[in-house]
Protein backbone atom coordinates (compact mmCIF):
# COMPACT_ATOMS: atom_id res chain seq x y z
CA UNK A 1 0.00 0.00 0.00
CA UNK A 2 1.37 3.62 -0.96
CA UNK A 3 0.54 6.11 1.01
CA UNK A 4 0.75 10.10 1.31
CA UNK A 5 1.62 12.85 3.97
CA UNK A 6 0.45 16.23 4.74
CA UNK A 7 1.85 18.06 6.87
CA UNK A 8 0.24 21.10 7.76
CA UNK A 9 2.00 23.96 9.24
CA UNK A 10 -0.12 27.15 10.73
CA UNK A 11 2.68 30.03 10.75
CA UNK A 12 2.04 33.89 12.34
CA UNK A 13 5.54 36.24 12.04
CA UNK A 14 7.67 32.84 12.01
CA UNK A 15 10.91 33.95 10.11
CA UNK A 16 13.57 32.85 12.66
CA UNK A 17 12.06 29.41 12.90
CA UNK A 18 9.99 28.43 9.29
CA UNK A 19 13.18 27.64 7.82
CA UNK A 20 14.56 25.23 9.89
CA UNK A 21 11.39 23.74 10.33
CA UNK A 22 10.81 22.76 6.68
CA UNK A 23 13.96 21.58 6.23
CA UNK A 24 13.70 19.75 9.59
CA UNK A 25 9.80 17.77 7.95
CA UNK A 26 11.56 17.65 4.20
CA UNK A 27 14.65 15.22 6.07
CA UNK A 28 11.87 13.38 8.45
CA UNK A 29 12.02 9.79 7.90
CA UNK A 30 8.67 8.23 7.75
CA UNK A 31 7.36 4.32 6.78
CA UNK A 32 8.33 2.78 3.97
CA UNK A 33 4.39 2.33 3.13
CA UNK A 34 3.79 6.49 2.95
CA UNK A 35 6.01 6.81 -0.06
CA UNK A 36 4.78 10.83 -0.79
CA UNK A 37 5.03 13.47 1.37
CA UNK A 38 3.55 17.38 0.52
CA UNK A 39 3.72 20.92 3.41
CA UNK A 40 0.94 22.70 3.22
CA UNK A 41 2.31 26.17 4.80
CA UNK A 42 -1.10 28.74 6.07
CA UNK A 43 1.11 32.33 7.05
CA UNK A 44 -1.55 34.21 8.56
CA UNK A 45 -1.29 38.19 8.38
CA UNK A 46 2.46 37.74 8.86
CA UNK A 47 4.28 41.34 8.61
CA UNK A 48 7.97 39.71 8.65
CA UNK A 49 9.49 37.66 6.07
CA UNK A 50 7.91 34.55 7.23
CA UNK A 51 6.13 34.43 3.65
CA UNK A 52 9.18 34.82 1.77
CA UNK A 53 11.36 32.51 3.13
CA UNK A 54 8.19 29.88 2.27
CA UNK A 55 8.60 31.07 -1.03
CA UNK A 56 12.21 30.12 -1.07
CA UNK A 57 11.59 27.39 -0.36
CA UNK A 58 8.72 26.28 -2.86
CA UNK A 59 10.86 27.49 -5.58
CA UNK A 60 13.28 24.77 -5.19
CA UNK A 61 10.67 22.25 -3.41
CA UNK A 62 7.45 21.91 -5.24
CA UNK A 63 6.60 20.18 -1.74
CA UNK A 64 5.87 23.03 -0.60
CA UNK A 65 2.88 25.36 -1.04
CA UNK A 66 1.92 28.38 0.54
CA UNK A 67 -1.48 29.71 1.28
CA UNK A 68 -1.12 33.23 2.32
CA UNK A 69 -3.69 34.73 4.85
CA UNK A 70 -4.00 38.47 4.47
CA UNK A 71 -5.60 39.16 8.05
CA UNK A 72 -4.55 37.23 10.81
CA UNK A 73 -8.34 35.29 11.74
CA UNK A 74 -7.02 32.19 13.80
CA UNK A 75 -5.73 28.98 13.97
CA UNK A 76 -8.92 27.04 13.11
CA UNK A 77 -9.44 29.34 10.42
CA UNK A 78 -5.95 28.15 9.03
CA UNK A 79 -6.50 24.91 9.62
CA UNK A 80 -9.92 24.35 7.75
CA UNK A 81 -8.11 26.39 4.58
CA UNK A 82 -5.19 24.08 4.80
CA UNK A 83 -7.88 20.72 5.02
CA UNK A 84 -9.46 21.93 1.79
CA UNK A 85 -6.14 21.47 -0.12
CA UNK A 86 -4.48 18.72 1.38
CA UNK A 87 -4.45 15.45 -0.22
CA UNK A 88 -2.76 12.97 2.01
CA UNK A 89 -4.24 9.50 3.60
CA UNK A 90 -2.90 11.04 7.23
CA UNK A 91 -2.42 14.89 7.91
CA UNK A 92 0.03 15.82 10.19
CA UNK A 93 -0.12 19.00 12.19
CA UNK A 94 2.78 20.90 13.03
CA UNK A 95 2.73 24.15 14.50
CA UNK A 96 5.94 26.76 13.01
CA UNK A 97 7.43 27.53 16.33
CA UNK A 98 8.23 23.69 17.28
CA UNK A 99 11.02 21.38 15.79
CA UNK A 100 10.37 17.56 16.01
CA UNK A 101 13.07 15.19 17.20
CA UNK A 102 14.85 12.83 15.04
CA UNK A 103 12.47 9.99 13.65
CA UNK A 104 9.69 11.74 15.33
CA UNK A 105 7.05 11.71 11.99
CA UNK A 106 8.17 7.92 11.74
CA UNK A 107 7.08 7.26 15.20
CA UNK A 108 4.04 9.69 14.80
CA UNK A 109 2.87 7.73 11.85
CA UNK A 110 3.14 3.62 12.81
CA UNK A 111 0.73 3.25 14.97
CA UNK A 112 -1.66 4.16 12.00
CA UNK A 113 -0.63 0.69 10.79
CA UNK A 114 -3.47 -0.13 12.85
CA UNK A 115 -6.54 0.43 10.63
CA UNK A 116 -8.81 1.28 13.95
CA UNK A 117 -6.62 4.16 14.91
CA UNK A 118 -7.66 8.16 13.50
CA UNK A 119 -5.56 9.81 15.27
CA UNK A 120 -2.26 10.12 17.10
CA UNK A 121 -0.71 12.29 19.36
CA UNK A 122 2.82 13.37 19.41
CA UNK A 123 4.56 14.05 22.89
CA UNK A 124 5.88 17.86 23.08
CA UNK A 125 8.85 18.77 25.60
CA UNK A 126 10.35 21.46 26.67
CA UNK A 127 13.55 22.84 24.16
CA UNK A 128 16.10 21.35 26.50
CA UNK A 129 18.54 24.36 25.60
CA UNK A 130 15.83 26.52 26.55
CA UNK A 131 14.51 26.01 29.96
CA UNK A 132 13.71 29.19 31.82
CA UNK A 133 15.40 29.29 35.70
CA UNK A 134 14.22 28.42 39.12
CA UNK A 135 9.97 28.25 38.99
CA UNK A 136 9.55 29.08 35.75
CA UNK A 137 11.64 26.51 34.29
CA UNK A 138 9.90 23.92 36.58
CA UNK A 139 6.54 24.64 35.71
CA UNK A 140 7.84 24.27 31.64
CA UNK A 141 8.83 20.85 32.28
CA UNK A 142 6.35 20.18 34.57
CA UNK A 143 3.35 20.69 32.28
CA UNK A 144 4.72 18.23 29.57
CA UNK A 145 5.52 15.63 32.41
CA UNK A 146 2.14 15.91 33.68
CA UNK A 147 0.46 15.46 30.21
CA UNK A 148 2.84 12.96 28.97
CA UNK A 149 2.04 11.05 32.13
CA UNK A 150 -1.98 11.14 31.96
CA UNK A 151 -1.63 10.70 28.21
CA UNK A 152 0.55 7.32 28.93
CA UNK A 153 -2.09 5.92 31.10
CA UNK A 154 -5.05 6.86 28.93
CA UNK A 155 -3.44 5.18 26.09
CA UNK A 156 -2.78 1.94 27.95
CA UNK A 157 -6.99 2.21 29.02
CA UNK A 158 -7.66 2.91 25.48
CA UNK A 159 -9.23 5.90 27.03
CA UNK A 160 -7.41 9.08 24.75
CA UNK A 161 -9.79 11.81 23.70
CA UNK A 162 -7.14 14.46 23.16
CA UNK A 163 -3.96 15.04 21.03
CA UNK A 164 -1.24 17.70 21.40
CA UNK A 165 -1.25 20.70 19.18
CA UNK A 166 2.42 21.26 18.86
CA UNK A 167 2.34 17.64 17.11
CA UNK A 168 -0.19 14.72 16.03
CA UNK A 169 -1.34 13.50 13.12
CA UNK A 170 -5.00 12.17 11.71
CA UNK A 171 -6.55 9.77 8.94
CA UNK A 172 -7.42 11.63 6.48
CA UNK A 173 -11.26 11.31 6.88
CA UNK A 174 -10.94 12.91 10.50
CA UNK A 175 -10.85 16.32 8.35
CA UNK A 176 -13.43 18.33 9.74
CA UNK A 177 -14.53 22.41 9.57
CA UNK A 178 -13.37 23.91 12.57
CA UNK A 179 -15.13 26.50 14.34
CA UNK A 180 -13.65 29.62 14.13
CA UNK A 181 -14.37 30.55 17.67
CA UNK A 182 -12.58 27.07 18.48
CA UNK A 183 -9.73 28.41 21.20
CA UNK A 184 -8.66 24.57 21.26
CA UNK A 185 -8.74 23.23 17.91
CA UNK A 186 -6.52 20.36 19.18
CA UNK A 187 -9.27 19.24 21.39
CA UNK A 188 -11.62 19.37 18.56
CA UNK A 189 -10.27 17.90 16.44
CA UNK A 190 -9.93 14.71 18.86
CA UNK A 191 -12.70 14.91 19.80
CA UNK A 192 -13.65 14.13 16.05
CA UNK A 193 -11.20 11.88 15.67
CA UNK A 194 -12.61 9.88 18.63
CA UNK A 195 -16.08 8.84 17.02
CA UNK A 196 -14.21 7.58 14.29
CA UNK A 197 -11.77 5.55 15.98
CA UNK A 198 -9.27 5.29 18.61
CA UNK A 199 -6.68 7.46 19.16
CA UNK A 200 -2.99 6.75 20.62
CA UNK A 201 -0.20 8.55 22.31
CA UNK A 202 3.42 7.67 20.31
CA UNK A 203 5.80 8.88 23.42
CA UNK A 204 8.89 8.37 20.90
CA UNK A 205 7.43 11.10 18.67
CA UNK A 206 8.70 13.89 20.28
CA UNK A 207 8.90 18.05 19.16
CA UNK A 208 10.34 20.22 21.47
CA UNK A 209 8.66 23.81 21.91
CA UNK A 210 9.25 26.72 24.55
CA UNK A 211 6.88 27.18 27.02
CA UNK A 212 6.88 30.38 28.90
CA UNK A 213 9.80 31.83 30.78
CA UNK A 214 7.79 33.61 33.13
CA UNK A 215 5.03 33.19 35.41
CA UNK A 216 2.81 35.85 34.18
CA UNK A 217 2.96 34.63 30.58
CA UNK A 218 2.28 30.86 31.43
CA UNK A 219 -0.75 31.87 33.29
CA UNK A 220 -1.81 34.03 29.90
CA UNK A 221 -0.85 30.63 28.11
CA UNK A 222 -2.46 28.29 30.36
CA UNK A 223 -6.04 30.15 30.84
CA UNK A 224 -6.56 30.02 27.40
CA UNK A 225 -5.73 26.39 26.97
CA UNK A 226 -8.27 26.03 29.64
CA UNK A 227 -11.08 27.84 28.62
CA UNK A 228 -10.11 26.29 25.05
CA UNK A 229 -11.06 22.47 26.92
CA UNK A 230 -13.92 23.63 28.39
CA UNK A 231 -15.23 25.14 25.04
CA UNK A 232 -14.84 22.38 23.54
CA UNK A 233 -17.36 20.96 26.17
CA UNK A 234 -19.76 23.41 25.05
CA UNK A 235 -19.73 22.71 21.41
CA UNK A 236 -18.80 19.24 21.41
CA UNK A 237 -21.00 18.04 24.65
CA UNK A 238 -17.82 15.68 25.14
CA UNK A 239 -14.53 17.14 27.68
CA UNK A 240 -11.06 16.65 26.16
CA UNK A 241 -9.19 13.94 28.58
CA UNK A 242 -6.52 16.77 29.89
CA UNK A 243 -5.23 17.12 33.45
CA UNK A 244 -7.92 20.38 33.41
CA UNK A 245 -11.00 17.83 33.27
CA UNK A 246 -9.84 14.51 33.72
CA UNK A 247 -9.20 15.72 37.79
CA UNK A 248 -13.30 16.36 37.55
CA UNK A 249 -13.89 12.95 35.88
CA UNK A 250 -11.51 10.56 36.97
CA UNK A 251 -9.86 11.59 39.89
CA UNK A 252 -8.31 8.62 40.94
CA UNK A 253 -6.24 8.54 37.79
CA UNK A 254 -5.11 12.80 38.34
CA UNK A 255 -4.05 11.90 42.05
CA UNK A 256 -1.82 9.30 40.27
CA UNK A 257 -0.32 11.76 38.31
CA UNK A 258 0.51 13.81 40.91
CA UNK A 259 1.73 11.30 43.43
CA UNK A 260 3.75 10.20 40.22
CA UNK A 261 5.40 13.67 39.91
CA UNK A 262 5.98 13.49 44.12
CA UNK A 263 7.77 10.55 43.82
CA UNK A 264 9.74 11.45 40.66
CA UNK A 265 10.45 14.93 41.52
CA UNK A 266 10.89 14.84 45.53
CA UNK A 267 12.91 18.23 46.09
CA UNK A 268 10.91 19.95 43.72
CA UNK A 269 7.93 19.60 46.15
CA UNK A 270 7.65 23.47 47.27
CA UNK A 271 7.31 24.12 43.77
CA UNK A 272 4.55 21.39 42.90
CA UNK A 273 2.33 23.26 45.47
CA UNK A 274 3.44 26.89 43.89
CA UNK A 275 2.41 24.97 40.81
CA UNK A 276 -1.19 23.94 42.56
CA UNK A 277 -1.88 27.47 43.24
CA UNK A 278 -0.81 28.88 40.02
CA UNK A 279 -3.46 26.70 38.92
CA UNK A 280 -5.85 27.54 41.25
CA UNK A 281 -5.21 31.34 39.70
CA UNK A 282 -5.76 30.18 36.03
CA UNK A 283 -8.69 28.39 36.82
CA UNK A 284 -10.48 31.50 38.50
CA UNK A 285 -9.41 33.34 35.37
CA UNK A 286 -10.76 30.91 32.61
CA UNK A 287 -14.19 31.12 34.92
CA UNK A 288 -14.15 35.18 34.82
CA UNK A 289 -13.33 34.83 30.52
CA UNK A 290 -16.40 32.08 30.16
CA UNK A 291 -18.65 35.01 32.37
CA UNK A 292 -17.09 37.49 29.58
CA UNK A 293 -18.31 35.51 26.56
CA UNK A 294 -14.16 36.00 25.91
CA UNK A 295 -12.97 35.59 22.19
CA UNK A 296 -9.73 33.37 21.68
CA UNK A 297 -10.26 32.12 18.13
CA UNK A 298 -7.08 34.61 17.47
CA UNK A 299 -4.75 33.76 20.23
CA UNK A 300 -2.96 36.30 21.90
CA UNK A 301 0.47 36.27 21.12
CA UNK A 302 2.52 34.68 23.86
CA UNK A 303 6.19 36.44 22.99
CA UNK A 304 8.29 33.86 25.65
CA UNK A 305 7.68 31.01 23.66
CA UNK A 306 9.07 32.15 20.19
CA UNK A 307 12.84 31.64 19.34
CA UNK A 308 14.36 34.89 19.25
């Protein structure tokens, strides 16, 4: 059987990291069985040279297309342009400002060997040459332990019904229009991909990302990711299995995170319970945005977490 990628990649004012990210997909290995591979680059209302170096690009790679955005109107929005176009059996989904690991699309893509699986998610860490100091730092690695964790057990229940955005990948009939109010199109999209199938958690797939070097902007971060899960209660009627909800559901299986994370982590105890209240914080916040009727279908930019 011969098989093709897509790999879509949403981009906003990416010119430091675009280029090494195609180049990074274009050397990807992936199963012999997908034997065609094509990026499908949206730039969204970029004002740097984030389009041009694209353009480079295609004009030595026809691999590479660009669909230029005039107005910056979201990620879904970029997303359901980029679905329209693509024509791969599986889609990946890789956001500009990450950079996957060696052999992570290869390790992204077998489990979809199994014919029952739509979806797959991708683990994300923190750039290890990157980590913020002291709390900050902890909380960056923290977050991807924690989800890794939950994601690990969920996968062994057969339980999944969420995939990272900074990388995962879905069968090709998983392509659905996005609401442009979606603030989680991740969770969405799982969602989705969950009443067509199962989806899995490939812990060798890894992309490494920056997570916010400061407290104030991993707050901003986190409250949106938040009220993202819980929106996508509201238009789904099913929760996203994240830490967020999953300690409301199953909370036998979040206190085994955390007890996890106790026993793994002992001296970094004081700052697990900074952690819990920083949490505690976000959570009041998301609440106060759902009173608002808030707006995230355009994210707000969160300047920590871009290569500079």
């Amino acid at each position: 059987m011969q098989l093709k990628l897509s790999i879509v990649v949403c981009a906003y004012n990416e010119e430091k990291s675009i280029g090494p990210l195609l180049e990074n997909l274009m050397k990807q290995d992936v199963p012999p069985e997908v034997f065609d591979r094509e990026i499908i680059v949206v730039a969204s209302g970029c004002t740097d040279r984030t389009e041009k170096v694209v353009k480079e690009q295609a004009e030595t790679n026809p691999k590479v297309t660009l669909i230029s955005e005039q107005e910056r109107s979201g990620k879904a929005t970029a997303l359901n342009k980029a679905f329209e176009v693509s024509s791969g059996d599986y889609i990946a989904l890789v956001p500009a400002d990450v950079l996957p690991a060696e052999n992570a699309l290869f390790n992204l893509l077998i489990p979809f060997r199994d014919c029952d699986v739509s979806a797959v998610s991708g683990r994300p860490m923190q750039n290890p040459w990157k980590v913020p100091k002291g709390f900050s730092g902890y909380l960056a690695n923290m977050t991807y332990r924690l989800w890794a964790r939950l994601m690990a057990k969920l996968n062994d229940r057969g339980e999944m019904a969420h995939c990272s955005g900074e990388f995962m990948a879905i069968r090709s009939d998983v392509k659905t229009n996005i609401p442009c109010e979606s603030a989680a199109d991740d969770s969405y999209i799982a969602i989705a991909a969950k009443r067509k199938g199962h989806i899995k958690f490939a812990s060798e797939a890894i992309c490494y990302n920056l997570m916010p070097s400061n407290v104030v902007d991993y707050i901003n971060q986190r409250r949106r990711w938040l009220y993202g899960h819980f929106q996508t209660k509201r238009i789904t009627g099913e929760y996203p299995t994240v830490l967020d909800t999953v300690v409301l559901s199953r909370p036998g299986v979040a206190l085994q995170v955390l007890a996890e994370e106790v026993t793994e982590q002992p001296k970094a105890a004081g700052y697990l319970a900074g952690a819990m209240l920083v949490e505690a914080i976000i959570y009041a916040l998301s609440m106060f945005d759902r009173l608002l009727s808030r707006r995230y279908g355009v994210w707000p930019v969160i300047r920590s977490t871009k290569f500079t």
